[in-house]
C-alpha atoms as a PDB file:
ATOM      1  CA  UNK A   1      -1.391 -24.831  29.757  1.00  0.00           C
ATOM      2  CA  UNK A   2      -2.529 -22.261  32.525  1.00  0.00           C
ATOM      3  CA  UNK A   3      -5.367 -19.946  32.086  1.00  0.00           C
ATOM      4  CA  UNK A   4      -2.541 -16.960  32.144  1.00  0.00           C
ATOM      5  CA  UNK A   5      -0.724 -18.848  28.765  1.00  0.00           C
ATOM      6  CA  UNK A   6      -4.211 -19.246  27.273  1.00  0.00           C
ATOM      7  CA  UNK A   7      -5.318 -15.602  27.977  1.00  0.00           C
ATOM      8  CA  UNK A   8      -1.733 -14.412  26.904  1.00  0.00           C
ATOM      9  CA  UNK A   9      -2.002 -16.807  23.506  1.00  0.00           C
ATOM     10  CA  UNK A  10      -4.979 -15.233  22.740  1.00  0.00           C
ATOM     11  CA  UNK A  11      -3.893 -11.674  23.455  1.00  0.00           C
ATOM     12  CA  UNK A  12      -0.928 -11.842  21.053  1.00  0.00           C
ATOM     13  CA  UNK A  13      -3.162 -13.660  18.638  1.00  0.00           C
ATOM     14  CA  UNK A  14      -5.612 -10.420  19.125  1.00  0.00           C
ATOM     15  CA  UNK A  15      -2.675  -8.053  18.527  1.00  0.00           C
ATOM     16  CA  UNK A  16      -1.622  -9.872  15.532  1.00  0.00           C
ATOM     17  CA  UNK A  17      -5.025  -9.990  13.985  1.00  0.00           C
ATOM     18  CA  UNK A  18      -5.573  -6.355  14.595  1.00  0.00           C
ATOM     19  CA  UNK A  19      -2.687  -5.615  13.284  1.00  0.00           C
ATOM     20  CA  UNK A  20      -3.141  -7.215  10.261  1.00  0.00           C
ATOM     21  CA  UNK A  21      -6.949  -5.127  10.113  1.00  0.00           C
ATOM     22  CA  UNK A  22      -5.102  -1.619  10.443  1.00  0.00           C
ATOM     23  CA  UNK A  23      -2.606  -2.348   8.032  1.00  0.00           C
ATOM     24  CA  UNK A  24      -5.291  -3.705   5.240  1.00  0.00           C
ATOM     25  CA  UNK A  25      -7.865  -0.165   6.598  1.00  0.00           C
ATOM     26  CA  UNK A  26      -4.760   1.799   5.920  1.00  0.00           C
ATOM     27  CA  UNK A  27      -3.958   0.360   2.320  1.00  0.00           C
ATOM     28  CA  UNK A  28      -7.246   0.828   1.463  1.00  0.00           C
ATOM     29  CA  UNK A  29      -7.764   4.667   2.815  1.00  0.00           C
ATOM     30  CA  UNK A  30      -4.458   5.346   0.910  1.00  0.00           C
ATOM     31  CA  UNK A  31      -5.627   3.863  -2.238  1.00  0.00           C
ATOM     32  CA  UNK A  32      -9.255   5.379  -2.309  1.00  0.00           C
ATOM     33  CA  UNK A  33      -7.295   8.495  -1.836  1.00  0.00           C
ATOM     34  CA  UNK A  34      -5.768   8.343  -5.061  1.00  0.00           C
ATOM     35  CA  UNK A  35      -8.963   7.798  -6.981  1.00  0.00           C
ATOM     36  CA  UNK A  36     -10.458  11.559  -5.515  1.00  0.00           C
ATOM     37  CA  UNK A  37      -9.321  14.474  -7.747  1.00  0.00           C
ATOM     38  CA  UNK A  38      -6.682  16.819  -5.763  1.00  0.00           C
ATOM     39  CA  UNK A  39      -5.871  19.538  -8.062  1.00  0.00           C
ATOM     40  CA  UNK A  40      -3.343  17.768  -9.961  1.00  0.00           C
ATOM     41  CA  UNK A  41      -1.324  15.257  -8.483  1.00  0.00           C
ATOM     42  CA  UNK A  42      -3.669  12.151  -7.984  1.00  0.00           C
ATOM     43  CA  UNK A  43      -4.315   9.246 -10.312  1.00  0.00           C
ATOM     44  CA  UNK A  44      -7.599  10.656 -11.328  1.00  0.00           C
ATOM     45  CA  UNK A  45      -6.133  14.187 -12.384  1.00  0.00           C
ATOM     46  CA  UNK A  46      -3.393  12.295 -14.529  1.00  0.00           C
ATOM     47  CA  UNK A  47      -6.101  10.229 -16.043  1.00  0.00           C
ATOM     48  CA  UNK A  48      -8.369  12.877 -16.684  1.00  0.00           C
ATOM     49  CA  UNK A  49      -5.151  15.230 -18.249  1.00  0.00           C
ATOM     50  CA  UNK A  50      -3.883  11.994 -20.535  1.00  0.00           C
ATOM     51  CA  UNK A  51      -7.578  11.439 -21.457  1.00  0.00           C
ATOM     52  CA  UNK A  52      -7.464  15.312 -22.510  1.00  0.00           C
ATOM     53  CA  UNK A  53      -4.605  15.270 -24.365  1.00  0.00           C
ATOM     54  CA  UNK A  54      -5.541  11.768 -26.243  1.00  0.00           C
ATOM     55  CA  UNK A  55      -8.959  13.126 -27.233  1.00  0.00           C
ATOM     56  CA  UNK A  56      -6.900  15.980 -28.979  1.00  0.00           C
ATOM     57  CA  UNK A  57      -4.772  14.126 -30.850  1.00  0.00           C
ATOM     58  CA  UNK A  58      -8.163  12.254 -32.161  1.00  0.00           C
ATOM     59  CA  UNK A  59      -8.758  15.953 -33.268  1.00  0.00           C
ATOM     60  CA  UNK A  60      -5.722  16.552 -34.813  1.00  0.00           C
ATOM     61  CA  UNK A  61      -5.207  13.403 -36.737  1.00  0.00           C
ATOM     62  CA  UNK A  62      -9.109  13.256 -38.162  1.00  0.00           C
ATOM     63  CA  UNK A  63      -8.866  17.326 -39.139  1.00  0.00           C
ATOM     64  CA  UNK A  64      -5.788  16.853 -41.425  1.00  0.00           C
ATOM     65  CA  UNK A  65      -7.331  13.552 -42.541  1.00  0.00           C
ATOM     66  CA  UNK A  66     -10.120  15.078 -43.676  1.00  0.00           C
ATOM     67  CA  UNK A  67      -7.981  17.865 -45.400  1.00  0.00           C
END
């Protein structure tokens, strides 16, 4: 194997490789994104609006309970 096969072997193996390290940096920046409240249309503002409307229902069912 010549030093020009060696140099390109290790330049597609470098391309690969990085690659592979944008692809995992952009999954993780798309992901994190979800977690930051947006005004409404992230996974944290669902959460928060399921948690809101759960904690109500508490409220409901233990006020007629305790009628």
């Amino acid at each position: 194997m010549t030093l020009g096969e060696k140099l390109g072997l290790a330049a597609a193996f470098c391309a690969v490789i990085g690659s592979f390290v944008g692809l995992i940096r952009w999954l993780v920046a798309h992901y994190l994104s979800e977690l930051k409240p947006n005004s409404g249309s992230s996974m944290s503002d669902r959460i928060t609006r399921v948690e809101t409307r759960v904690d109500e229902i508490y409220t409901i069912l233990i006020t007629r309970h305790a009628d």
